[in-house]
N, C-alpha and C. Protein backbone atom coordinates (compact mmCIF):
# COMPACT_ATOMS: atom_id res chain seq x y z
N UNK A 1 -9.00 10.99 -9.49
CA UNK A 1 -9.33 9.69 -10.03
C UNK A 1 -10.12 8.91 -8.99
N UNK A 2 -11.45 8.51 -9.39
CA UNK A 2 -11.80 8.07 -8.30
C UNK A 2 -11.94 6.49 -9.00
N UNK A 3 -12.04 5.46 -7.82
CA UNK A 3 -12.31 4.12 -8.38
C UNK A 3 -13.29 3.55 -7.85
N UNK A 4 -13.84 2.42 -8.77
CA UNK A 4 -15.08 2.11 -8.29
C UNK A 4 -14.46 0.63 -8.29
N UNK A 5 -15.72 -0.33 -7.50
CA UNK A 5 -15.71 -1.91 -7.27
C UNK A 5 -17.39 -1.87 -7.33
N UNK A 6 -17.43 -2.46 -8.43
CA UNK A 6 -18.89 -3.00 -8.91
C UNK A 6 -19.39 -4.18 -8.89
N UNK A 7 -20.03 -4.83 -7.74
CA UNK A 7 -20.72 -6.19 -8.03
C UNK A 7 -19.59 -7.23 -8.26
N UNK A 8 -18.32 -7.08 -7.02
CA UNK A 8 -16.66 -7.96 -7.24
C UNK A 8 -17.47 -9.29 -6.92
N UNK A 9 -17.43 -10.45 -7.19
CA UNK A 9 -17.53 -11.79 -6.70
C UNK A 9 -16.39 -12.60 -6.62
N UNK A 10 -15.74 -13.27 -5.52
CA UNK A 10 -14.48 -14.06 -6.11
C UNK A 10 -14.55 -15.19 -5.16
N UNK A 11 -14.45 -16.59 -5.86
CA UNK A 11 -14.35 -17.65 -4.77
C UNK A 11 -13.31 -18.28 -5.16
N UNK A 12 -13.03 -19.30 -4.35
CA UNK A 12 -12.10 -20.15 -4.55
C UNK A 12 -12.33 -21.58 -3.80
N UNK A 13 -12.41 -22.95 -5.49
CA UNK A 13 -13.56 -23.42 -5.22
C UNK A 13 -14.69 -23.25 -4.57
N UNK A 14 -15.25 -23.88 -3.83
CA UNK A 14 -16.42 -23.91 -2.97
C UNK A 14 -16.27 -23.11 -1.77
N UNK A 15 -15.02 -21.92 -1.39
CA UNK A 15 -15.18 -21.05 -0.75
C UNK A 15 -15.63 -19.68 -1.28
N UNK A 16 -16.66 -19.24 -0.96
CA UNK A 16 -16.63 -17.97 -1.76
C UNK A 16 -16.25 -16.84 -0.59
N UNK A 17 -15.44 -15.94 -0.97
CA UNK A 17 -14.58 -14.66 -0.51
C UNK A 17 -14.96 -13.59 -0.80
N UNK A 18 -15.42 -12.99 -1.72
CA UNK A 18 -16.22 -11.75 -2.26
C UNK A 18 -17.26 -11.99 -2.85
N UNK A 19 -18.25 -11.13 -1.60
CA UNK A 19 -19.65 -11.15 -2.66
C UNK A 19 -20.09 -9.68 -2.79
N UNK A 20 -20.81 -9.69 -4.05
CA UNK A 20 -21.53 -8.44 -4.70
C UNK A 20 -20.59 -7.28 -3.84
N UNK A 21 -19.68 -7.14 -4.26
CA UNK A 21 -18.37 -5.92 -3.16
C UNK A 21 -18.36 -4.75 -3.94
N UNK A 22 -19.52 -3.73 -3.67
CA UNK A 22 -19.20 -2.19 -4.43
C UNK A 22 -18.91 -1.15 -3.03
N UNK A 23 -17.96 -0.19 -3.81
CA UNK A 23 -17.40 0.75 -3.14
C UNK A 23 -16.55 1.23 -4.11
N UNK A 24 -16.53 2.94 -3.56
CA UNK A 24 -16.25 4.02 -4.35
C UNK A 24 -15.23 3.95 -3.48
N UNK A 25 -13.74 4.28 -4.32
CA UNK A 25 -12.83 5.14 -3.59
C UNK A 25 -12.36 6.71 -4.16
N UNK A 26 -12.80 7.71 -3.22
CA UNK A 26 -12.76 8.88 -4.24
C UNK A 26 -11.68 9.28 -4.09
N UNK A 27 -11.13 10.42 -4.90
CA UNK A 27 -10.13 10.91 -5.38
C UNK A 27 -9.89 11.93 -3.95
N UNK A 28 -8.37 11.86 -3.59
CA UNK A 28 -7.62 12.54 -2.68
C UNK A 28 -8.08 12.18 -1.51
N UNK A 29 -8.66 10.74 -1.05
CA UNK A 29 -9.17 10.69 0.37
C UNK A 29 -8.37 9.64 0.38
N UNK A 30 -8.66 9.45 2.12
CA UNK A 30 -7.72 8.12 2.80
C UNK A 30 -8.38 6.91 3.13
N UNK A 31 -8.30 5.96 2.95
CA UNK A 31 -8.80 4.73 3.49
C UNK A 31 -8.55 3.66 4.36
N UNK A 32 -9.27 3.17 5.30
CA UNK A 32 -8.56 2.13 6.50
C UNK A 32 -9.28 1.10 5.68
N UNK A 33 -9.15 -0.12 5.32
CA UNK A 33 -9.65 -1.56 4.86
C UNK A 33 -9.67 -2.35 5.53
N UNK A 34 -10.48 -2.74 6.71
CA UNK A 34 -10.50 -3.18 7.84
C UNK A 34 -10.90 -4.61 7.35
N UNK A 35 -10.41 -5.57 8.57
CA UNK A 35 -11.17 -6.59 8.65
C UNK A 35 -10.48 -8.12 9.00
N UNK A 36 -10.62 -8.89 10.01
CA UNK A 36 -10.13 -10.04 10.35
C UNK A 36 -9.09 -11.14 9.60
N UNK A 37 -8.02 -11.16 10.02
CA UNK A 37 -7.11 -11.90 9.09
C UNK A 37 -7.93 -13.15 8.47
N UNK A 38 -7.84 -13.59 6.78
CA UNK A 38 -8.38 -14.38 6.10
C UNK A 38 -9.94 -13.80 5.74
N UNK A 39 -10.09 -12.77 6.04
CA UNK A 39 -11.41 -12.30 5.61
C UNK A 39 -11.40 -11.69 4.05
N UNK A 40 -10.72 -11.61 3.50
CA UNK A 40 -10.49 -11.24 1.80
C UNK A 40 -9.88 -9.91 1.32
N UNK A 41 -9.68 -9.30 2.30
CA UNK A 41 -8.92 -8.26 2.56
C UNK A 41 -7.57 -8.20 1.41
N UNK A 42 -7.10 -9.09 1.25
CA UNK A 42 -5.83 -8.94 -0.04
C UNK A 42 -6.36 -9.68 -1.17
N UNK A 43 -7.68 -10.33 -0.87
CA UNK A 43 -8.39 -10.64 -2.30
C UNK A 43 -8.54 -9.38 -2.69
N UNK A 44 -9.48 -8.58 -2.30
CA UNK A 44 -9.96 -7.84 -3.05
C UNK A 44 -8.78 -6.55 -3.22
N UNK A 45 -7.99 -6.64 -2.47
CA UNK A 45 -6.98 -5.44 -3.26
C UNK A 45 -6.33 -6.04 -4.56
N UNK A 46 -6.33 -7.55 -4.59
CA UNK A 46 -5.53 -8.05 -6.15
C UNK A 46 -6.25 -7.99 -7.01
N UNK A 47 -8.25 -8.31 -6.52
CA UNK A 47 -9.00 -7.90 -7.90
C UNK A 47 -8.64 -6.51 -8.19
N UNK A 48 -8.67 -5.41 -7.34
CA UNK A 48 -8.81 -4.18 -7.41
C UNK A 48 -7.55 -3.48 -8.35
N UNK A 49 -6.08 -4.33 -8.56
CA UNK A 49 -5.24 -4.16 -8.80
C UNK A 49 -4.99 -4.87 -10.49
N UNK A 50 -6.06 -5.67 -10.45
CA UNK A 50 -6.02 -6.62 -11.71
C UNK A 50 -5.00 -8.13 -11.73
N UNK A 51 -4.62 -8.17 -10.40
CA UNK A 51 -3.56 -9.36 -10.09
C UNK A 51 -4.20 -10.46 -10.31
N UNK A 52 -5.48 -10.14 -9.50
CA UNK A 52 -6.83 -11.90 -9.47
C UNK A 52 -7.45 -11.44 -10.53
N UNK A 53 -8.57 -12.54 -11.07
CA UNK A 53 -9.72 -12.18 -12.14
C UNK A 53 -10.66 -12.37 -10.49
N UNK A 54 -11.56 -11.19 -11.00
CA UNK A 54 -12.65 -11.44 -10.45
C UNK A 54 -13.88 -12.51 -11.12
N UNK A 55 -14.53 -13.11 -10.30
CA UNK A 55 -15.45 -13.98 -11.04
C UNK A 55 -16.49 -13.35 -11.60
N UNK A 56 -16.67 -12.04 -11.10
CA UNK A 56 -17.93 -11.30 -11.63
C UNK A 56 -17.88 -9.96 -11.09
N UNK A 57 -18.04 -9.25 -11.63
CA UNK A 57 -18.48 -7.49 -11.30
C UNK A 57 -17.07 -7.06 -12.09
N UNK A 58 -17.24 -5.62 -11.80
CA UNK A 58 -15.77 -4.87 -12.54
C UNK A 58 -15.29 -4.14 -11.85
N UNK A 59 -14.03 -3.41 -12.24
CA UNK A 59 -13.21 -1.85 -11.42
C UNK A 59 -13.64 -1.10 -12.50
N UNK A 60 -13.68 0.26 -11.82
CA UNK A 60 -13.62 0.95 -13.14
C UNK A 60 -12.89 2.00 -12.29
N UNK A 61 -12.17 2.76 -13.53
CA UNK A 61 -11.48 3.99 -13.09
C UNK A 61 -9.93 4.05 -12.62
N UNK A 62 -9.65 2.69 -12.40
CA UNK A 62 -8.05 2.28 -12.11
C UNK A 62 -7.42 2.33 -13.64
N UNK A 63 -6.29 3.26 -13.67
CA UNK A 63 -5.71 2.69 -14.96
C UNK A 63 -3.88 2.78 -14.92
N UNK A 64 -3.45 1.20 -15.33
CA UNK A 64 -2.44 1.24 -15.56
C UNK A 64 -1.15 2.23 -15.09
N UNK A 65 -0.18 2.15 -14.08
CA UNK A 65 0.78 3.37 -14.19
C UNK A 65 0.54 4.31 -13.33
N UNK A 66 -0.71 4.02 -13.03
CA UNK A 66 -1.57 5.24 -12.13
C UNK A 66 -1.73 4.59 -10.58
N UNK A 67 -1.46 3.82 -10.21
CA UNK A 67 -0.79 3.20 -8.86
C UNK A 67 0.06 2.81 -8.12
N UNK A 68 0.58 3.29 -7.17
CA UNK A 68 1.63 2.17 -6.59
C UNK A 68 1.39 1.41 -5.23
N UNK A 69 2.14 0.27 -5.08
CA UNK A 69 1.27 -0.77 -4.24
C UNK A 69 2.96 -1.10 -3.13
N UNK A 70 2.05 -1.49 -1.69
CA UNK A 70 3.07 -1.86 -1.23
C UNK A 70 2.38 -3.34 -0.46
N UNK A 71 3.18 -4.87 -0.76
CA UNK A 71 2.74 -5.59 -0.50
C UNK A 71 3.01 -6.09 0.46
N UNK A 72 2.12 -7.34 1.18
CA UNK A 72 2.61 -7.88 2.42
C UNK A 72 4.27 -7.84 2.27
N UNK A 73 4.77 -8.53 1.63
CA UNK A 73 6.39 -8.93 1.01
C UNK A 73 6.82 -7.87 0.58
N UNK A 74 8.22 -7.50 0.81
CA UNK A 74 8.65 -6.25 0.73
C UNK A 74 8.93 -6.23 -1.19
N UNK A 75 9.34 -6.90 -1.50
CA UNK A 75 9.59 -7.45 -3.29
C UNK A 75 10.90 -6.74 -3.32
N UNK A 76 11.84 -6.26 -2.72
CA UNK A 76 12.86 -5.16 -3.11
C UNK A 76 14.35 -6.12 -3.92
N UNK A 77 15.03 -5.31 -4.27
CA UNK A 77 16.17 -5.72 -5.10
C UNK A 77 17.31 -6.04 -3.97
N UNK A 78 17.61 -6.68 -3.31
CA UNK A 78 18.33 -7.19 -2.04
C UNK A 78 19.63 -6.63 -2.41
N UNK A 79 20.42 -6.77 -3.69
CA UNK A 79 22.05 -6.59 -3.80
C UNK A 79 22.03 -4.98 -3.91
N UNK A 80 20.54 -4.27 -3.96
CA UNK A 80 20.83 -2.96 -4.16
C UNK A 80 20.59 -2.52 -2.67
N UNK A 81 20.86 -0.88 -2.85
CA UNK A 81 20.76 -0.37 -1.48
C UNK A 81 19.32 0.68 -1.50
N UNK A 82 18.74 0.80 -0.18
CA UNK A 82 17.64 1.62 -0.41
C UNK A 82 17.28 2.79 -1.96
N UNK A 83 18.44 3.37 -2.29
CA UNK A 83 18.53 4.66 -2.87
C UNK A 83 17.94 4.12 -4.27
N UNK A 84 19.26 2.84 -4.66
CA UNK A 84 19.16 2.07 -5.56
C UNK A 84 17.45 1.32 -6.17
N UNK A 85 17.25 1.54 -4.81
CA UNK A 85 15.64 0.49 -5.08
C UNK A 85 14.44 1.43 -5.77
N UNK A 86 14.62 2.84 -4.81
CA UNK A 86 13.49 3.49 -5.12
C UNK A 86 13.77 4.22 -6.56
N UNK A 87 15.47 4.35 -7.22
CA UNK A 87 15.47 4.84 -8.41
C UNK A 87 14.87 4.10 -9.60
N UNK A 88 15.00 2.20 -9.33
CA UNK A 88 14.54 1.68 -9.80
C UNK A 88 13.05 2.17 -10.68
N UNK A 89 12.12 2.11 -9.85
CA UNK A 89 10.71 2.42 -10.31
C UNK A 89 10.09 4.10 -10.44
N UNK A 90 11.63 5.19 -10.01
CA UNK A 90 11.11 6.42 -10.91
C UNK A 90 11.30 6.50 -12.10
N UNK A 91 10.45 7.15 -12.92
CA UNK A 91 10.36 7.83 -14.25
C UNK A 91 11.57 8.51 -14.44
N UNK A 92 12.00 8.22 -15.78
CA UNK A 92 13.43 9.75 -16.05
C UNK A 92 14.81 9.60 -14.69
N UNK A 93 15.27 10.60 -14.69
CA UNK A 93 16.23 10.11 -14.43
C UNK A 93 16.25 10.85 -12.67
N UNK A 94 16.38 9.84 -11.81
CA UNK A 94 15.75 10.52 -10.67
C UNK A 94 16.90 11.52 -9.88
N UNK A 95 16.66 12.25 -8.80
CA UNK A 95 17.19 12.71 -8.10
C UNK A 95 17.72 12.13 -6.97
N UNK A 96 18.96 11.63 -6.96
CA UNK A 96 19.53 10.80 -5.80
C UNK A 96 19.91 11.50 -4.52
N UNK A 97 19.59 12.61 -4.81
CA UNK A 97 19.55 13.48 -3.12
C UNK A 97 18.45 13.30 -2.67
N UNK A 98 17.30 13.70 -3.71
CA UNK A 98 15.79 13.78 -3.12
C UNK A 98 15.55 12.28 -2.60
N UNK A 99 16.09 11.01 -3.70
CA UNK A 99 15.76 9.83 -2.52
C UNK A 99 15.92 9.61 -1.38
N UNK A 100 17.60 9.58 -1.40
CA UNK A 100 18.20 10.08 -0.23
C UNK A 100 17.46 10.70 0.85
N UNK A 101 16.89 11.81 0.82
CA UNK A 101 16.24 12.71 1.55
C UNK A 101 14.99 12.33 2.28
N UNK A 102 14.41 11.45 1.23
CA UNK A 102 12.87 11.17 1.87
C UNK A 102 13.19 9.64 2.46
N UNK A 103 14.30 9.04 2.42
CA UNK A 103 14.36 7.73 3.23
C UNK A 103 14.87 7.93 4.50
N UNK A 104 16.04 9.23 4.56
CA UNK A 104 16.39 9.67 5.61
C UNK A 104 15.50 9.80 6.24
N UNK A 105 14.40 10.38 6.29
CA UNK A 105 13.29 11.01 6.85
C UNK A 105 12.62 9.83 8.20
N UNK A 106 12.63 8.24 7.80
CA UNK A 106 12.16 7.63 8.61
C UNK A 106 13.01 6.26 8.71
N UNK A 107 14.19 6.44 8.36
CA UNK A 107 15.43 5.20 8.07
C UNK A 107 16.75 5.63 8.67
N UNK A 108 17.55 5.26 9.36
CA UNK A 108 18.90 6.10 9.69
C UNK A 108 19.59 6.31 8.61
N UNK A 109 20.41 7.45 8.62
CA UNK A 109 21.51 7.43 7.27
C UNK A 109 22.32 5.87 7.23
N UNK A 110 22.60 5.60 8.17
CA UNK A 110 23.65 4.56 7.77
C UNK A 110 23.22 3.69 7.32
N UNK A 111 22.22 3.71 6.93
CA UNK A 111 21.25 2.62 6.70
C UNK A 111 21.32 2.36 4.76
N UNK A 112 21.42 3.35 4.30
CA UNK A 112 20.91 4.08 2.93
C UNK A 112 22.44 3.60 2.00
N UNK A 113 23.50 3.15 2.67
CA UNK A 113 24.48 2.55 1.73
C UNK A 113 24.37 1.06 1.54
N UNK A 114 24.22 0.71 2.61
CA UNK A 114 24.06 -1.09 2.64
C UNK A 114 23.20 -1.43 1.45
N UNK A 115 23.65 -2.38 1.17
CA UNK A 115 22.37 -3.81 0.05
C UNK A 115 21.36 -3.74 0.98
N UNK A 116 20.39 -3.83 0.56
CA UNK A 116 18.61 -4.17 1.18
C UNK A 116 18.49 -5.44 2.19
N UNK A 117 19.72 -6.39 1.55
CA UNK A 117 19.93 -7.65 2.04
C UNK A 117 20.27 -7.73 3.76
N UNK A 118 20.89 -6.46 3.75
CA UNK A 118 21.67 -6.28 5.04
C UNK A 118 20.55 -5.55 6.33
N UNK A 119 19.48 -5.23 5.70
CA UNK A 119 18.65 -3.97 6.78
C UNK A 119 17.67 -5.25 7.35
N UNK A 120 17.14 -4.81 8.21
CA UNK A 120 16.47 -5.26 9.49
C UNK A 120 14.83 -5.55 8.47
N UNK A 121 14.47 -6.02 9.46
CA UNK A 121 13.05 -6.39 8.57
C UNK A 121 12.03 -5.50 8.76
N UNK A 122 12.19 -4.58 9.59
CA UNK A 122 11.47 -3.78 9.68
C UNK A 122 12.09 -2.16 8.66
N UNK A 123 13.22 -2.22 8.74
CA UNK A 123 14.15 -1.07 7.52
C UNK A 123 13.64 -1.82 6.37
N UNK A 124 13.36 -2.80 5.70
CA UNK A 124 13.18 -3.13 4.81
C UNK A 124 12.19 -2.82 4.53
N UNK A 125 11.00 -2.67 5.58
CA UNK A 125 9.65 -2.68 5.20
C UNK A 125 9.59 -1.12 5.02
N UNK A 126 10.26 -0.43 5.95
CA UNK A 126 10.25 1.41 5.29
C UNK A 126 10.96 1.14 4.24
N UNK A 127 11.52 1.01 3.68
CA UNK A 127 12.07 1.15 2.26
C UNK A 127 11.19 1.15 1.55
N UNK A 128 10.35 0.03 1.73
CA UNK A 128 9.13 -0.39 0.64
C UNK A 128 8.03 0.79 0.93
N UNK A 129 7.75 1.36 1.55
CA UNK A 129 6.83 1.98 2.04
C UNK A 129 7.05 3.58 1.39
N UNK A 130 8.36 4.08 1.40
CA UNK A 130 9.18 5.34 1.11
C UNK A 130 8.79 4.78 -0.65
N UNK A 131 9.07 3.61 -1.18
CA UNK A 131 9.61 3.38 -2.37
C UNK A 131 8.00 3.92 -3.41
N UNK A 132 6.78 2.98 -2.77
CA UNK A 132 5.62 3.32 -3.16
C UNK A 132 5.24 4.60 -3.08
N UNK A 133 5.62 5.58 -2.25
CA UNK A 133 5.46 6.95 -1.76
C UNK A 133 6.05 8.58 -3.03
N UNK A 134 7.32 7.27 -3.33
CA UNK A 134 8.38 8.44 -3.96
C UNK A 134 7.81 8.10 -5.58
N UNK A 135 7.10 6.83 -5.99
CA UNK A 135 6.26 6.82 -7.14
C UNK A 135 5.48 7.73 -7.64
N UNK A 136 5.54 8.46 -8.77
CA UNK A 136 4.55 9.37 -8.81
C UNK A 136 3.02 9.00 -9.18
N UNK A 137 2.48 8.23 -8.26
CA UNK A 137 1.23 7.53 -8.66
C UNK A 137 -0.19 8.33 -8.03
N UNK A 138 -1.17 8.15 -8.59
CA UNK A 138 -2.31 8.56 -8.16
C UNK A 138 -3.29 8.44 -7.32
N UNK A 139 -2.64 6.94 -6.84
CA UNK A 139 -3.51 6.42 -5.90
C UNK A 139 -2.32 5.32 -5.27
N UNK A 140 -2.76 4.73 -4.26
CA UNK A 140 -1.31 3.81 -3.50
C UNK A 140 -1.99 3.07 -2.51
N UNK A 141 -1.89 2.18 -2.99
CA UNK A 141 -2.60 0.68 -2.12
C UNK A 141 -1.40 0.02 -1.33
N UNK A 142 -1.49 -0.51 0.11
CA UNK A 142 -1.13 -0.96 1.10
C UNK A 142 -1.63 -1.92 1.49
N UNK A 143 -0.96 -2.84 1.70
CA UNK A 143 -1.53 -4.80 2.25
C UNK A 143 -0.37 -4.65 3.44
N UNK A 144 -1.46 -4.49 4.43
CA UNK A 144 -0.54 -5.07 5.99
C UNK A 144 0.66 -4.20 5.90
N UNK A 145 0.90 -2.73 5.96
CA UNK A 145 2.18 -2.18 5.54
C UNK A 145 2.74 -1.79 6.99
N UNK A 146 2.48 -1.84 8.31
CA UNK A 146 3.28 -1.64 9.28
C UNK A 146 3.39 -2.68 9.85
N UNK A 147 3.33 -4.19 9.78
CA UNK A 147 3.72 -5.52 10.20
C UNK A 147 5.08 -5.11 10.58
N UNK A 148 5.41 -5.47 11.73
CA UNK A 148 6.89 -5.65 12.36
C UNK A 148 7.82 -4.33 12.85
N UNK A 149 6.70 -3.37 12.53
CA UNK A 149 7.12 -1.95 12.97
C UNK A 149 6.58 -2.29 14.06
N UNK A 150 7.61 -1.33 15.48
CA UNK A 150 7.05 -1.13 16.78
C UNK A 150 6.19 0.51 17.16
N UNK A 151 5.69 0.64 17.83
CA UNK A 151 4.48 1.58 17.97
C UNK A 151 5.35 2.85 17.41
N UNK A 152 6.45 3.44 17.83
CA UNK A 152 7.11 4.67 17.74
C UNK A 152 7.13 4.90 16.07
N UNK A 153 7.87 3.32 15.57
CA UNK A 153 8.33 3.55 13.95
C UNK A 153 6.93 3.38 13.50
N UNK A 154 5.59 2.99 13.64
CA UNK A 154 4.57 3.19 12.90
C UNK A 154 3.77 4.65 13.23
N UNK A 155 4.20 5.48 14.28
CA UNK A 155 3.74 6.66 14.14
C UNK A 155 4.64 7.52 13.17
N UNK A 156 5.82 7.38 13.21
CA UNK A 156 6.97 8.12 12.39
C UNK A 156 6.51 7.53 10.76
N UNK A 157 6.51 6.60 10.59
CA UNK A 157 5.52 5.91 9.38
C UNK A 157 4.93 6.77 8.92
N UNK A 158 3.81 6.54 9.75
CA UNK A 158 2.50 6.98 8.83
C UNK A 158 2.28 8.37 8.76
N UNK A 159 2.95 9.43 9.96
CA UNK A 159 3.21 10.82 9.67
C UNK A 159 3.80 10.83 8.30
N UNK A 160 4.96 10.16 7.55
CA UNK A 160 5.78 10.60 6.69
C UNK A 160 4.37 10.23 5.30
N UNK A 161 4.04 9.33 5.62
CA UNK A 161 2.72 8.52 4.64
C UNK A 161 1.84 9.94 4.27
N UNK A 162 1.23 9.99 5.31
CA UNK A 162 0.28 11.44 5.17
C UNK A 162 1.23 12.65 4.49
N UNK A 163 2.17 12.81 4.90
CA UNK A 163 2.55 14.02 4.44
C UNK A 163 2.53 13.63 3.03
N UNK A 164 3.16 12.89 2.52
CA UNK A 164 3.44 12.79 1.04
C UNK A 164 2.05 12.19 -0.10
N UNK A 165 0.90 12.07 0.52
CA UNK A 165 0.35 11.44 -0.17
C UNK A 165 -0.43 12.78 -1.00
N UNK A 166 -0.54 13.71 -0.55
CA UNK A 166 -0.86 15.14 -1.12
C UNK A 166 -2.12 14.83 -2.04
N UNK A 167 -2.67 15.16 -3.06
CA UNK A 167 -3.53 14.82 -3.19
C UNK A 167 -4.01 13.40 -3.91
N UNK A 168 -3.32 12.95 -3.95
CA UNK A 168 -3.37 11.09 -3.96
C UNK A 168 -4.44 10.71 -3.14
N UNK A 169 -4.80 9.67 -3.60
CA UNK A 169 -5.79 8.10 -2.96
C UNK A 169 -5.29 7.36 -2.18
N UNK A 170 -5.06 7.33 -0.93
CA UNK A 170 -4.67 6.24 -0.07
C UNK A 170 -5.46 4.84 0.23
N UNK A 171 -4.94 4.12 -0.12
CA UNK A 171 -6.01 2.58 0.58
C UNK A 171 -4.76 1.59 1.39
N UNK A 172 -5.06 2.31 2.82
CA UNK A 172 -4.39 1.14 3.54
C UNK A 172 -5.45 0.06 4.06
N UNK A 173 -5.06 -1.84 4.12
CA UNK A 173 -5.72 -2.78 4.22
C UNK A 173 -4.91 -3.14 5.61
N UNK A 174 -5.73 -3.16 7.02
CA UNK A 174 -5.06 -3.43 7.99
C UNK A 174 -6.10 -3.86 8.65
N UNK A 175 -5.75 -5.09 9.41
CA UNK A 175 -6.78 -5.96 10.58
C UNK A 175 -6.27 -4.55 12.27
N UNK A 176 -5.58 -3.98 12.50
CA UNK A 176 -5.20 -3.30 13.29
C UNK A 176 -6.00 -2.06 13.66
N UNK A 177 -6.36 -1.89 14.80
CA UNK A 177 -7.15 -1.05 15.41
C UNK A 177 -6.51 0.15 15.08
N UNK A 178 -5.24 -0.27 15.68
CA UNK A 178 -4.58 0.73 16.00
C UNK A 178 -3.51 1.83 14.88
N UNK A 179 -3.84 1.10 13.51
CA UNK A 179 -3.33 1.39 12.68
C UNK A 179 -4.19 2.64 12.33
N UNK A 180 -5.22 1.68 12.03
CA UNK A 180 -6.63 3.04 12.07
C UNK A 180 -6.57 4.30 12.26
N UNK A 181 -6.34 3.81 14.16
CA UNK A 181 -6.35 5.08 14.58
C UNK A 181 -5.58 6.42 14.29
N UNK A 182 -3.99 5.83 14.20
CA UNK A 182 -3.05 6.54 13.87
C UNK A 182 -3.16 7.29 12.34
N UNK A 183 -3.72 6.45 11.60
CA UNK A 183 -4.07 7.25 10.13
C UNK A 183 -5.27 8.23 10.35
N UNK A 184 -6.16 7.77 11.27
CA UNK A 184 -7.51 9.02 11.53
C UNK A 184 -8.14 9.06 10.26
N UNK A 185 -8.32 8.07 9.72
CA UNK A 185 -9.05 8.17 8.44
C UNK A 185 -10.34 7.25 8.46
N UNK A 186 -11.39 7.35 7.60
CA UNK A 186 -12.58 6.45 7.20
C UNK A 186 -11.77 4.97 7.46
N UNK A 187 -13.27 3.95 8.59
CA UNK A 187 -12.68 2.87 7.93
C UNK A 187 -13.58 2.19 7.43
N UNK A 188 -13.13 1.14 6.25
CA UNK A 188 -14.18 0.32 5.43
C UNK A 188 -14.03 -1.29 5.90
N UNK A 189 -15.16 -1.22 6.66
CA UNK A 189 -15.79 -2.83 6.95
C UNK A 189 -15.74 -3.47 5.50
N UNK A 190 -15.07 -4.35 5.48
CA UNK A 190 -14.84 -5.13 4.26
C UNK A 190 -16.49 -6.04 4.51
N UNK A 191 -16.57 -6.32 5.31
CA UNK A 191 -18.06 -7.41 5.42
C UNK A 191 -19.37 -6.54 5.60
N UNK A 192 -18.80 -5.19 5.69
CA UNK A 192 -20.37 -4.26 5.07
C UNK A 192 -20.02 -3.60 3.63
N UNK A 193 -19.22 -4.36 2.67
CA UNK A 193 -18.99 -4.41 1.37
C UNK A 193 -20.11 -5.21 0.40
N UNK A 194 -20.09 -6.48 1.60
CA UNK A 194 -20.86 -7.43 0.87
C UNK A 194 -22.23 -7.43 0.76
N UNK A 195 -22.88 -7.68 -0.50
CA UNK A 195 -24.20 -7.45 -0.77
C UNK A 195 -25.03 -8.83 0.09
C-alpha cells in the first residue's frame, strides 16, 4: 500500500503550516519525518490520518483500518493492565500469551499485571508503542514515539519496532537526530516537502 500527499495546504488563520506538501510513502519502507519542534510535523501526520481537514490537496491510498498510530499521548485505558490494552484493539479474539510475549520483550514482567495507571511514563509509552505494533495494520504512524525513553530503552525500542514491522510502512515523526540514526532509515525534510 503505498500513500501519497498531493498538493497538502493547511493554515491556521494567518499562519500557514503546509504548503503544496507531496510525498510518496511506499509500501514496506521506513521513514524518519524530520524537522524542528512546531514545524508541522503532527500537522501533517493528522491530515495524513484524516484527523485535520486539509485546506487543499488530497491523500490517496490510506484506507480506513489499514493503520495504526502511536501518538504524542499515550491514549491507553489506565484501570487496565498492559495485556488488557493491547487486547483491546485486536481483531477476534486475541492471544493473551502472544501479548504477553511481545510486551515482555521490551517491558519487565512485573510490569504486565499492574493497571497502566501504575507504570512509569516511560512503560507507558512502550505499551503504546508494543500496542500499535501488535495491530495488524499496514502501515503505522509515530508522533514523537521515544520521548522520555533513555538511550538504552530507545535502542531496545526500536530493535523490537523493526523487527515487527515486516512488511508494513513505517512513518516515524521525530525532531531527534538521534532517533534517525538508530532507525537507519530515509529521512524526510518536512521543509523540502514544501512546494
Amino acid at each position: 500500500m503505498s500513500v501519497e500527499l498531493l498538493h497538502i495546504e493547511k493554515s491556521f488563520g494567518q499562519q500557514r503550516v503546509l504548503h503544496d506538501v507531496n510525498f510518496t510513502f511506499e509500501k514496506g519502507r521506513v521513514y524518519c519525518l524530520m524537522g524542528p519542534s512546531g514545524s508541522g510535523k503532527t500537522t501533517l501526520l493528522r491530515v495524513l490520518l484524516g484527523l485535520e481537514r486539509a485546506d487543499g490537496g488530497s491523500v490517496r491510498g490510506l484506507v480506513a483500518g489499514d493503520v495504526s498510530v502511536v501518538f504524542q499521548e499515550d491514549r491507553l485505558c489506565n484501570v487496565l493492565t498492559p495485556v488488557e490494552n493491547l487486547a483491546l484493539v485486536i481483531p477476534g479474539r486475541a492471544s493473551r500469551r502472544r501479548l504477553r510475549d511481545m510486551l515482555s520483550e521490551i517491558l519487565p514482567e512485573r510490569c504486565l499485571d499492574k493497571s497502566v495507571i501504575q507504570l512509569s511514563g516511560g512503560q507507558r509509552r512502550r505499551v503504546s508503542l508494543v500496542r500499535a505494533m501488535a495491530f495488524p495494520s499496514k502501515m503505522v504512524v509515530m508522533d514523537e514515539p521515544f520521548t522520555g525513553l533513555d538511550t538504552a530503552t530507545r535502542r531496545t525500542t526500536i530493535e523490537f519496532i523493526l523487527r515487527y514491522i515486516g512488511w508494513g510502512t513505517l512513518l516515524v515523526s521525530t525532531h531527534g537526530e538521534e532517533d534517525a540514526e538508530l532507525l537507519g532509515v530515509q529521512r524526510v525534510l518536512l521543509a523540502e516537502l514544501m512546494g
